[in-house]
PDB file of N, CA and C in Angstrom:
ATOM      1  N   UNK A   1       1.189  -8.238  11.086  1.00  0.00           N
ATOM      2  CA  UNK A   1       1.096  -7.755   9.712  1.00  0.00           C
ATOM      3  C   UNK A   1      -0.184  -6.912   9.562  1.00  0.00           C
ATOM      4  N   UNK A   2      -0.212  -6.215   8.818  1.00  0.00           N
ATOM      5  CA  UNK A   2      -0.980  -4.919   8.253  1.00  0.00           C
ATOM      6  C   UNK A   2      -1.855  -5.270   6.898  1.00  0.00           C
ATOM      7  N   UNK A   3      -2.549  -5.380   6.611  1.00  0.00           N
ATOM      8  CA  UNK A   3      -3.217  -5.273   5.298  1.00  0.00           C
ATOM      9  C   UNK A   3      -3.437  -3.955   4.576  1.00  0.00           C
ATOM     10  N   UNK A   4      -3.177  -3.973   3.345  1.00  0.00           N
ATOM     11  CA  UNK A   4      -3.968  -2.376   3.116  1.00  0.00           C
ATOM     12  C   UNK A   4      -3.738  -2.639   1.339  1.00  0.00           C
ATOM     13  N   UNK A   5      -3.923  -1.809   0.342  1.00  0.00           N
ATOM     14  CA  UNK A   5      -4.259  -1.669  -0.541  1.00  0.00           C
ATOM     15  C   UNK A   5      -3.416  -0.296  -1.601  1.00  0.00           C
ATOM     16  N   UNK A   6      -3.035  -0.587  -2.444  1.00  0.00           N
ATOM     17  CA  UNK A   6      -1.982   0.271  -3.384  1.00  0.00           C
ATOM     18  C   UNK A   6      -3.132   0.594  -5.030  1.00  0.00           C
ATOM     19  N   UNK A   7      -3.529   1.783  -5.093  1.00  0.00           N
ATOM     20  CA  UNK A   7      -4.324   1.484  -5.900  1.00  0.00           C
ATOM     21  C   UNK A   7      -3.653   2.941  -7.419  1.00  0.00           C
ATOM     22  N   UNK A   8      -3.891   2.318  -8.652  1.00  0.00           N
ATOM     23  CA  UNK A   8      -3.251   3.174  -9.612  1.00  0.00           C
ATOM     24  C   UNK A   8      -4.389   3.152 -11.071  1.00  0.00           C
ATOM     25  N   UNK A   9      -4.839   3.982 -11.306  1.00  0.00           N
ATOM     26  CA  UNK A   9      -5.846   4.432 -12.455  1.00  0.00           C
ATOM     27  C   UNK A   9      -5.438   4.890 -13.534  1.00  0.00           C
ATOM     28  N   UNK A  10      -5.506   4.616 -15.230  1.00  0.00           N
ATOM     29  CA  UNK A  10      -5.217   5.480 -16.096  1.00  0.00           C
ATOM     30  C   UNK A  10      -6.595   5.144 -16.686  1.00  0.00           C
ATOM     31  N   UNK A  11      -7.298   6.135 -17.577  1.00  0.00           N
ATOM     32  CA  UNK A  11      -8.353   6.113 -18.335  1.00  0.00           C
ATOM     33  C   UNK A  11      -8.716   4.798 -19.003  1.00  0.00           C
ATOM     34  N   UNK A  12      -7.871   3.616 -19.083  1.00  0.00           N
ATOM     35  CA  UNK A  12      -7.702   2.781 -20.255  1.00  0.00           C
ATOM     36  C   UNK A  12      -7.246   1.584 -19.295  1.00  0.00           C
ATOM     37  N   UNK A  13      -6.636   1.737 -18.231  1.00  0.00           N
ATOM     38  CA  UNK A  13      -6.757   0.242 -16.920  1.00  0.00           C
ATOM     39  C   UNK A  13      -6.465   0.848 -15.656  1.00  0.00           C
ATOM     40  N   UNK A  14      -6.883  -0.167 -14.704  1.00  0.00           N
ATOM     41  CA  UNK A  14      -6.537  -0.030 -13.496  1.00  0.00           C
ATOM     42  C   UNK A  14      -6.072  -1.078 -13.061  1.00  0.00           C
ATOM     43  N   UNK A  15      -5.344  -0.875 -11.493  1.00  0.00           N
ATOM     44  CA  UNK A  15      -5.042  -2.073 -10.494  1.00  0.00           C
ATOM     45  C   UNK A  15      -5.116  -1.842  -9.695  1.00  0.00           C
ATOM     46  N   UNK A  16      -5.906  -2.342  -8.422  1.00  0.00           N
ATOM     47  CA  UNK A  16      -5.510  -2.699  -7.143  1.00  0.00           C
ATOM     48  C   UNK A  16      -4.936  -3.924  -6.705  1.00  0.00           C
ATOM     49  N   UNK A  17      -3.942  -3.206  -5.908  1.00  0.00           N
ATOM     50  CA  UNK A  17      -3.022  -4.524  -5.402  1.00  0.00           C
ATOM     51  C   UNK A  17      -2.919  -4.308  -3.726  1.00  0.00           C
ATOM     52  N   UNK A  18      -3.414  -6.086  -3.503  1.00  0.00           N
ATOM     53  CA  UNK A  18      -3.501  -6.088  -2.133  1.00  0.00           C
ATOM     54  C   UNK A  18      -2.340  -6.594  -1.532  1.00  0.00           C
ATOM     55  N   UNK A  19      -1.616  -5.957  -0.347  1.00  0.00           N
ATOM     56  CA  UNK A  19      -0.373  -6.366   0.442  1.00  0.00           C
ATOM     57  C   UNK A  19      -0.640  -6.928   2.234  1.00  0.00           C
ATOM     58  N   UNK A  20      -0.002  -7.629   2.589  1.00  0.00           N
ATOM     59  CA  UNK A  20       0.301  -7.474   3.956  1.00  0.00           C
ATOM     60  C   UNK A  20       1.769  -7.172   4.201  1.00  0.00           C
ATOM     61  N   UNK A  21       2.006  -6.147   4.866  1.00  0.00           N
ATOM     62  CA  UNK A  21       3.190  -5.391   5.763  1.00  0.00           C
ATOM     63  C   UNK A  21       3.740  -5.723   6.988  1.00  0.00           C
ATOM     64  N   UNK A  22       4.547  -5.221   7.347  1.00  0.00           N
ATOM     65  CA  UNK A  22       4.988  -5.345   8.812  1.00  0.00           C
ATOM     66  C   UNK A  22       4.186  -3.693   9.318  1.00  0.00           C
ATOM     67  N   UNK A  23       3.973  -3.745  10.266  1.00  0.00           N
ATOM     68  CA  UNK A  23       3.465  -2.370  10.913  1.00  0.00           C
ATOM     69  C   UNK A  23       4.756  -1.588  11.210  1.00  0.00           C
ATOM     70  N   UNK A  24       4.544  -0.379  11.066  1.00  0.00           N
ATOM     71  CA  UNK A  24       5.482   0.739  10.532  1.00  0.00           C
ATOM     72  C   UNK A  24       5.635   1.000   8.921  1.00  0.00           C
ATOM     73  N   UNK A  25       5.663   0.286   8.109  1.00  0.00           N
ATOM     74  CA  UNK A  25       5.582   0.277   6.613  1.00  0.00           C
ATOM     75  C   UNK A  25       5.229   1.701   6.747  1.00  0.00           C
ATOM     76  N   UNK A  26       5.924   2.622   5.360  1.00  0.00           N
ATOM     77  CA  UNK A  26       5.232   4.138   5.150  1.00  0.00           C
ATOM     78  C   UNK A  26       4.753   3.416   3.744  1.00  0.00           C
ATOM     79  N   UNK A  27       3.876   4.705   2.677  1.00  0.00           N
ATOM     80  CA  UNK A  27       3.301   4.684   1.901  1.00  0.00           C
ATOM     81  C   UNK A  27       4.272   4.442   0.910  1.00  0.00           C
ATOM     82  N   UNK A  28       5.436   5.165   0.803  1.00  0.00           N
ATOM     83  CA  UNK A  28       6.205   5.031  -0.134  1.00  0.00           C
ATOM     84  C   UNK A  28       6.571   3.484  -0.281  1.00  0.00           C
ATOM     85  N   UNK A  29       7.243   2.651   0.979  1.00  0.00           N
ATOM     86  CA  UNK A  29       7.510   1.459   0.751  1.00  0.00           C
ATOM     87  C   UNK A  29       6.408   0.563   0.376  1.00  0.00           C
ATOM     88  N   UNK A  30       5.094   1.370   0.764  1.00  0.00           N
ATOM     89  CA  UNK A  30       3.781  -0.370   0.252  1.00  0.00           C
ATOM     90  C   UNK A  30       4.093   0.179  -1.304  1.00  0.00           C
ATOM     91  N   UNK A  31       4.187   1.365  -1.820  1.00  0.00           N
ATOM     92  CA  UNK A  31       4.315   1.616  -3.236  1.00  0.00           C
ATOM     93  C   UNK A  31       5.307   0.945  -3.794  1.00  0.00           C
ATOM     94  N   UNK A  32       6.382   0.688  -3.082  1.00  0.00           N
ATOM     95  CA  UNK A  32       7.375  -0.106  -3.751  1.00  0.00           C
ATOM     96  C   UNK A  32       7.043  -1.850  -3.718  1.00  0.00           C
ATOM     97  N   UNK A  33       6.397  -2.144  -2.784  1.00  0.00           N
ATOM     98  CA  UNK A  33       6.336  -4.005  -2.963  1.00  0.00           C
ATOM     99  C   UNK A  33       5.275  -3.697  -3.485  1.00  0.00           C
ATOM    100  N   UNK A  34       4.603  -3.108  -4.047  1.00  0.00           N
ATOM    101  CA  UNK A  34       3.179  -3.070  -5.452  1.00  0.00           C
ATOM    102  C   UNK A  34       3.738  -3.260  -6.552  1.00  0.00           C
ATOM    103  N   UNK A  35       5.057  -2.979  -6.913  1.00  0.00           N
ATOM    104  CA  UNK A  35       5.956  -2.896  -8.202  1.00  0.00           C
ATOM    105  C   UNK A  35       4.714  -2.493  -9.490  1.00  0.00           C
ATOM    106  N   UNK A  36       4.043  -1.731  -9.342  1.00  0.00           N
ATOM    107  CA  UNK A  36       3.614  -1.065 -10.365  1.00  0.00           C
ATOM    108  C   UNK A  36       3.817  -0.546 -11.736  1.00  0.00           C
ATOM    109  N   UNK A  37       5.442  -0.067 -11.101  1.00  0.00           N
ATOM    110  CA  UNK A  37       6.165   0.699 -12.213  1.00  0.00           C
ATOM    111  C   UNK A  37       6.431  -0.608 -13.786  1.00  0.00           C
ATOM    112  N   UNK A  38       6.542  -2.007 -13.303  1.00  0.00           N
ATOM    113  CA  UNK A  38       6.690  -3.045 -13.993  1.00  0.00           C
ATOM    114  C   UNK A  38       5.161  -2.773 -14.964  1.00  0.00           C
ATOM    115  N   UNK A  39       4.009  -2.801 -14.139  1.00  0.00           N
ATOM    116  CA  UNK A  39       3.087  -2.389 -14.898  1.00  0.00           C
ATOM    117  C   UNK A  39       2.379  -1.544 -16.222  1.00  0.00           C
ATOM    118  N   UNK A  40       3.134  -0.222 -15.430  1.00  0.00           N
ATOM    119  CA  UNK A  40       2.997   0.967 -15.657  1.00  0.00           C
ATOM    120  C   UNK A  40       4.038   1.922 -15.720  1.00  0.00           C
ATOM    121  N   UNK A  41       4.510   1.779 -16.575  1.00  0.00           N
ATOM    122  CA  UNK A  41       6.187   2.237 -17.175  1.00  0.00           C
ATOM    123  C   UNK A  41       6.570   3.856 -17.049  1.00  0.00           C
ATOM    124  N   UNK A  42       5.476   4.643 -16.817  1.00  0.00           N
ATOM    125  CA  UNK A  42       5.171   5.970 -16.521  1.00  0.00           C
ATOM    126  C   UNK A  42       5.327   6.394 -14.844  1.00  0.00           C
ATOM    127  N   UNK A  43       5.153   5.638 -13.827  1.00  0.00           N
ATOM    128  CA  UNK A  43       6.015   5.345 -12.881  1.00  0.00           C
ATOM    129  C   UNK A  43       6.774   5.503 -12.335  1.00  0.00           C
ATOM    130  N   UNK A  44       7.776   4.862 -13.383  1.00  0.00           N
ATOM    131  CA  UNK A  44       9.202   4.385 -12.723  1.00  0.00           C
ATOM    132  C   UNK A  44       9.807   5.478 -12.779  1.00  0.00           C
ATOM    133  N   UNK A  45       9.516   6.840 -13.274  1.00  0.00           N
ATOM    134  CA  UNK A  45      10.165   7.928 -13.287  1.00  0.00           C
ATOM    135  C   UNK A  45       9.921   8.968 -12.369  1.00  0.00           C
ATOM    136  N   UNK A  46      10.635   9.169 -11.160  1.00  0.00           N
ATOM    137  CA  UNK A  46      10.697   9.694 -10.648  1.00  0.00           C
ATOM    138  C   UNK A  46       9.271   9.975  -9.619  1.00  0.00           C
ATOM    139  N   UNK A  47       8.876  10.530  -8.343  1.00  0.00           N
ATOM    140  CA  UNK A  47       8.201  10.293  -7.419  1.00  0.00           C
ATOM    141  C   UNK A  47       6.384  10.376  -7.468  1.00  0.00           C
ATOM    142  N   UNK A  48       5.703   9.955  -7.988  1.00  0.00           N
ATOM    143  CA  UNK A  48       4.210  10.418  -7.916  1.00  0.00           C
ATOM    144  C   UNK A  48       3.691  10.780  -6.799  1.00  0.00           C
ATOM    145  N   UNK A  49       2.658  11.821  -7.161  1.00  0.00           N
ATOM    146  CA  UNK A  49       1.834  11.812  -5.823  1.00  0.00           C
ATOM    147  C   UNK A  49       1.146  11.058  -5.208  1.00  0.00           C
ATOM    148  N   UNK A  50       1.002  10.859  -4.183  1.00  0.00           N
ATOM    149  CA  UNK A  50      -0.029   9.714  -3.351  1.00  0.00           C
ATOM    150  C   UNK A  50      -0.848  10.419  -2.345  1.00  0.00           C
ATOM    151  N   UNK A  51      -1.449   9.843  -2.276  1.00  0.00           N
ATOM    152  CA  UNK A  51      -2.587   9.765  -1.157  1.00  0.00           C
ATOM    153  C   UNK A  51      -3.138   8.682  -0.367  1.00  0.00           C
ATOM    154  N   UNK A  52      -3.635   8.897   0.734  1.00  0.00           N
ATOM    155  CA  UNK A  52      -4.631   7.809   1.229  1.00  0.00           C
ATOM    156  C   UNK A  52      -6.036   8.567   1.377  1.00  0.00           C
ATOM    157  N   UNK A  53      -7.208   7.284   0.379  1.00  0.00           N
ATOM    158  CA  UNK A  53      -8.454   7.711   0.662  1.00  0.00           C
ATOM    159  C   UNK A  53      -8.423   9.263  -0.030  1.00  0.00           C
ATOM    160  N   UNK A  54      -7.438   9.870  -0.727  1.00  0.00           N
ATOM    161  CA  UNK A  54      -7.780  10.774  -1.313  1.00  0.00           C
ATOM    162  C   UNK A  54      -7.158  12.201  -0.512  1.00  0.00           C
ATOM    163  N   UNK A  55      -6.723  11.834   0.040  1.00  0.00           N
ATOM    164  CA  UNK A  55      -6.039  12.753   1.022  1.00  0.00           C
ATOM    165  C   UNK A  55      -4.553  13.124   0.780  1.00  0.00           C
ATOM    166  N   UNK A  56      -3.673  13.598   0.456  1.00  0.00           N
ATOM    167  CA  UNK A  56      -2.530  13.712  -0.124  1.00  0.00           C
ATOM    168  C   UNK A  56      -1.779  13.417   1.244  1.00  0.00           C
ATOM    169  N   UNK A  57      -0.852  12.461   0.904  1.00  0.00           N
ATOM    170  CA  UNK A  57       0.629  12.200   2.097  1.00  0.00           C
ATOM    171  C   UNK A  57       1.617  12.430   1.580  1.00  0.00           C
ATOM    172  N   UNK A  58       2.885  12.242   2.631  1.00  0.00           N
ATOM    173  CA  UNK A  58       3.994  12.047   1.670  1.00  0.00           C
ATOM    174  C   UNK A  58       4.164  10.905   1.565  1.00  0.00           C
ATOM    175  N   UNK A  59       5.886  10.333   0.726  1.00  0.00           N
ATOM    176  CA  UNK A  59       5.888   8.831   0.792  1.00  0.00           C
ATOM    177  C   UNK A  59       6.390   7.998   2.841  1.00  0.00           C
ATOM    178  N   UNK A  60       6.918   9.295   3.216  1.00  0.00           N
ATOM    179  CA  UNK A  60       7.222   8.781   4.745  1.00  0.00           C
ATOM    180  C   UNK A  60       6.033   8.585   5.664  1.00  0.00           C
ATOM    181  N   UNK A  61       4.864   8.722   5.265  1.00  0.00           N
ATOM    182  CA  UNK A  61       3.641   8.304   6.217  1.00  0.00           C
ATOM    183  C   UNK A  61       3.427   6.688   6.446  1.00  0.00           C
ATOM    184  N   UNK A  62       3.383   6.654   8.001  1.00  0.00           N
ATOM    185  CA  UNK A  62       3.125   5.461   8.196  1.00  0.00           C
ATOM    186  C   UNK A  62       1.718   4.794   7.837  1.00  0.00           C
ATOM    187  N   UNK A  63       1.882   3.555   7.583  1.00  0.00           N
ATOM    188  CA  UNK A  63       0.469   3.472   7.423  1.00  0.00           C
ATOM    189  C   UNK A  63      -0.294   2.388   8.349  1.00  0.00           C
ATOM    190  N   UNK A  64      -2.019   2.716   8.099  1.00  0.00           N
ATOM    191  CA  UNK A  64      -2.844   1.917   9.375  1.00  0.00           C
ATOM    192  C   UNK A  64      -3.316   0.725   8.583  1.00  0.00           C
ATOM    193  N   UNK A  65      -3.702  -0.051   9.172  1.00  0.00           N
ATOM    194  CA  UNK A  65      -4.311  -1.420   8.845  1.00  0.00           C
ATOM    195  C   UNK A  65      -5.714  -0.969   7.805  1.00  0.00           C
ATOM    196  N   UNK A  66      -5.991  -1.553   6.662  1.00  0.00           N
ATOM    197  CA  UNK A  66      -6.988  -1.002   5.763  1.00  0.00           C
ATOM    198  C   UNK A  66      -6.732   0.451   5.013  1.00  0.00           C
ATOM    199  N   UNK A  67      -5.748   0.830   5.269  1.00  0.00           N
ATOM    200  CA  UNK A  67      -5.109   2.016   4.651  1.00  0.00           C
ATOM    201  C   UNK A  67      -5.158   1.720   2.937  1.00  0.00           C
ATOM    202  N   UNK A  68      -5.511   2.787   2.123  1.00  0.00           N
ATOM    203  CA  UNK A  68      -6.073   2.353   0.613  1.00  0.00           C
ATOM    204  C   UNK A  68      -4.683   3.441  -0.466  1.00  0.00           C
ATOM    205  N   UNK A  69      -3.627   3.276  -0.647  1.00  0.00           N
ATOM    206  CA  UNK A  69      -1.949   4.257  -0.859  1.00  0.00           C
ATOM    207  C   UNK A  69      -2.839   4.405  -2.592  1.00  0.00           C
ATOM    208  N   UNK A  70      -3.180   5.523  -2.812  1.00  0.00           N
ATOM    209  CA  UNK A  70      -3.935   5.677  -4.168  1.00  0.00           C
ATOM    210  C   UNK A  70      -2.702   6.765  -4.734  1.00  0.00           C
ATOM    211  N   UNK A  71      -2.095   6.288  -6.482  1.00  0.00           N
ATOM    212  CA  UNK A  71      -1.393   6.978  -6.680  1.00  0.00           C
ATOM    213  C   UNK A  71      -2.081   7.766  -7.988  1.00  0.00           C
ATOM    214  N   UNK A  72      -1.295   9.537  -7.794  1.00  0.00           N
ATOM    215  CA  UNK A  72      -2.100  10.207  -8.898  1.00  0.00           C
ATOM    216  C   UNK A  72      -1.263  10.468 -10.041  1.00  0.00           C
ATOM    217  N   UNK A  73      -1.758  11.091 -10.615  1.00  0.00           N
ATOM    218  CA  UNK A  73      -1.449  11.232 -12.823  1.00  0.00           C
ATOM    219  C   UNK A  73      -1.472  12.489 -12.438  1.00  0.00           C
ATOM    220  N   UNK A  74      -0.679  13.137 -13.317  1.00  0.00           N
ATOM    221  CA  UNK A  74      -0.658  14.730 -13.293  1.00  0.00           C
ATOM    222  C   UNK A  74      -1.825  15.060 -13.713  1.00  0.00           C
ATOM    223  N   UNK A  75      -2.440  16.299 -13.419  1.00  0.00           N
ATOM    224  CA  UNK A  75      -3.201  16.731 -13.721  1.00  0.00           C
ATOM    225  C   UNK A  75      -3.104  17.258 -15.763  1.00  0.00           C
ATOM    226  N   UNK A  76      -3.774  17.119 -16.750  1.00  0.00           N
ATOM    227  CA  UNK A  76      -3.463  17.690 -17.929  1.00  0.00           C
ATOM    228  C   UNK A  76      -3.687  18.880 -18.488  1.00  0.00           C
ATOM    229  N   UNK A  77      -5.193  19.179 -17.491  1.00  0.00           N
ATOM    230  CA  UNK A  77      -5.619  20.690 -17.655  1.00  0.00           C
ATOM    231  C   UNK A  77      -5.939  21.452 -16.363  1.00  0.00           C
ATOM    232  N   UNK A  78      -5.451  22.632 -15.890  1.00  0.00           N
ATOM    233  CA  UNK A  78      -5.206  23.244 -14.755  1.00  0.00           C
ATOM    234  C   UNK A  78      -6.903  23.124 -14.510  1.00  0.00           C
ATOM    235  N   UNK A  79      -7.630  22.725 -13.407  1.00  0.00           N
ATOM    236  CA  UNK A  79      -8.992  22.736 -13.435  1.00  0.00           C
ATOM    237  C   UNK A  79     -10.044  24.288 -13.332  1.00  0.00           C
ATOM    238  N   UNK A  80      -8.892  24.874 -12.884  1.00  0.00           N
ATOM    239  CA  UNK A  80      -9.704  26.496 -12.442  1.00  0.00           C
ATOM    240  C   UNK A  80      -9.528  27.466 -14.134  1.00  0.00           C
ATOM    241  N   UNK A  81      -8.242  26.476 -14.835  1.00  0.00           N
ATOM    242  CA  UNK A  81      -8.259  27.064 -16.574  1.00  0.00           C
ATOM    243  C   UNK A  81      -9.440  26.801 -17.027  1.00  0.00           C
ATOM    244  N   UNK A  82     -10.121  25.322 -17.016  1.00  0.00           N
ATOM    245  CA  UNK A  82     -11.022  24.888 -17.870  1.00  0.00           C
ATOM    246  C   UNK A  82     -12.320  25.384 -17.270  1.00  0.00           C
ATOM    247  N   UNK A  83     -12.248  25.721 -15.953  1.00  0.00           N
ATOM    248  CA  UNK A  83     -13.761  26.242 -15.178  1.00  0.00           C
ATOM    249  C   UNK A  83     -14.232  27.532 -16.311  1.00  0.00           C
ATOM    250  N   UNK A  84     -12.910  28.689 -16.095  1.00  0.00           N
ATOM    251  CA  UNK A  84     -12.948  29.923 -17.006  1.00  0.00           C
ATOM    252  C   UNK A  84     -13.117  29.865 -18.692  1.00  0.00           C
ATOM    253  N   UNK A  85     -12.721  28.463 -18.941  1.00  0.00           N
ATOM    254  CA  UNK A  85     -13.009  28.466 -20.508  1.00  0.00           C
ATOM    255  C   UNK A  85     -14.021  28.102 -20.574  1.00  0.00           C
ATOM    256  N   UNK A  86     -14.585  27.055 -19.750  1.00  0.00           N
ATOM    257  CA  UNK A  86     -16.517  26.733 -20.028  1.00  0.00           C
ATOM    258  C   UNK A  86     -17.048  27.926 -20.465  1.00  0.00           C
ATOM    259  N   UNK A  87     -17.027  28.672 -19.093  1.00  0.00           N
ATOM    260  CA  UNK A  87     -17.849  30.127 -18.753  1.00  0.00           C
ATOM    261  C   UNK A  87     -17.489  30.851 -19.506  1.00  0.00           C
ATOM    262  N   UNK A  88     -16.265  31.140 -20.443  1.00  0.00           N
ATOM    263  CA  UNK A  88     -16.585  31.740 -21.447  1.00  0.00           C
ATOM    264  C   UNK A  88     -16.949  31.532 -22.471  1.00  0.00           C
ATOM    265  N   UNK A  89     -16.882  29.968 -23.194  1.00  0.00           N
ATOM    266  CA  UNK A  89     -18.127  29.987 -23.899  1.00  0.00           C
ATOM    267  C   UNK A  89     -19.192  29.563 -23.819  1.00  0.00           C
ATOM    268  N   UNK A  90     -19.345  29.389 -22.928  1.00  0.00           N
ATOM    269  CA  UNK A  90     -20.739  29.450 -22.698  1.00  0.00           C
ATOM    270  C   UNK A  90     -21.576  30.996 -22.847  1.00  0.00           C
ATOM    271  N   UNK A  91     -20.767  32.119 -22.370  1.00  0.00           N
ATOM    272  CA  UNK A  91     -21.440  33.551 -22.374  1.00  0.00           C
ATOM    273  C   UNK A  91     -21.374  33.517 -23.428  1.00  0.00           C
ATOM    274  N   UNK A  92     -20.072  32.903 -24.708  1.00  0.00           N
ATOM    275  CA  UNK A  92     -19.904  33.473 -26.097  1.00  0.00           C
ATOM    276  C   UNK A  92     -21.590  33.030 -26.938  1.00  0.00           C
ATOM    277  N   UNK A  93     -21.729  31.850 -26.579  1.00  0.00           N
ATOM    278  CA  UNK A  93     -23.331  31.199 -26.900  1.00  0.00           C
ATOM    279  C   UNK A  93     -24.483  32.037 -26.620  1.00  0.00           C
ATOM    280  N   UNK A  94     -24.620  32.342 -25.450  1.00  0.00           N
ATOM    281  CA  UNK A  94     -25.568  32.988 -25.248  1.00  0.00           C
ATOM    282  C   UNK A  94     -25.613  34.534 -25.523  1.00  0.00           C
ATOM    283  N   UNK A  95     -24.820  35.200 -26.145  1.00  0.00           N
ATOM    284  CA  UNK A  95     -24.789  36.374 -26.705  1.00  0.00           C
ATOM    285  C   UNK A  95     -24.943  36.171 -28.324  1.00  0.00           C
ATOM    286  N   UNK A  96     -24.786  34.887 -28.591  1.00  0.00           N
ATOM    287  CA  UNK A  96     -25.007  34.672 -30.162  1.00  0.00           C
ATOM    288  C   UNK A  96     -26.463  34.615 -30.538  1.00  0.00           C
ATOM    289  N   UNK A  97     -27.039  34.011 -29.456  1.00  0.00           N
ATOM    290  CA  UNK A  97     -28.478  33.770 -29.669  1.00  0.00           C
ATOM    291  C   UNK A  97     -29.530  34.796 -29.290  1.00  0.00           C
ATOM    292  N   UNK A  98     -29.035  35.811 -28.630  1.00  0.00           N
ATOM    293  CA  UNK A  98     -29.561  36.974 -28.352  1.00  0.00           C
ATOM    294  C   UNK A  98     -29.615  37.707 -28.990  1.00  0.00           C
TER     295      UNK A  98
END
């Protein structure tokens, strides 16, 4: 058996949930004996992204002993949108005060 870790974040709770596996287990199946979706009702719909350690997999990756299956939330604001809206107001500020 395998140990490893299924981990899921929203602003407002988290869980990590610890499993032991049979070796071969992929990510997708430790995601499924985490039953999360019972948790976290946002889930159960259709496939999230995952990662290990932050690294994006698919759900067919096998996984290693201490392996950490971290699942993600859509993103809400494109990050390279909000980089360009800082920076512009921020210039809008500093042309006010000038």
């Amino acid at each position: 058996m395998i140990r490893v870790e299924v981990a899921y974040a929203r602003p407002d709770q988290q869980r990590l949930v610890e499993l032991e596996l049979p070796p071969g287990t992929t990510a997708g199946e430790a995601l499924e004996h985490a039953n999360l979706a019972a948790e976290f009702p946002e889930l159960a719909t259709g496939e999230p992204d995952i990662g290990i350690f932050s690294r994006p997999v698919t759900p067919d990756t096998v996984l290693s002993p201490g392996d950490r299956v971290e699942v993600y939330r859509p993103l809400q604001v494109d990050p390279k949108a909000q980089r360009r809206d800082r920076a512009r107001r921020q210039r809008a500020g500093q042309t006010r005060q000038a």
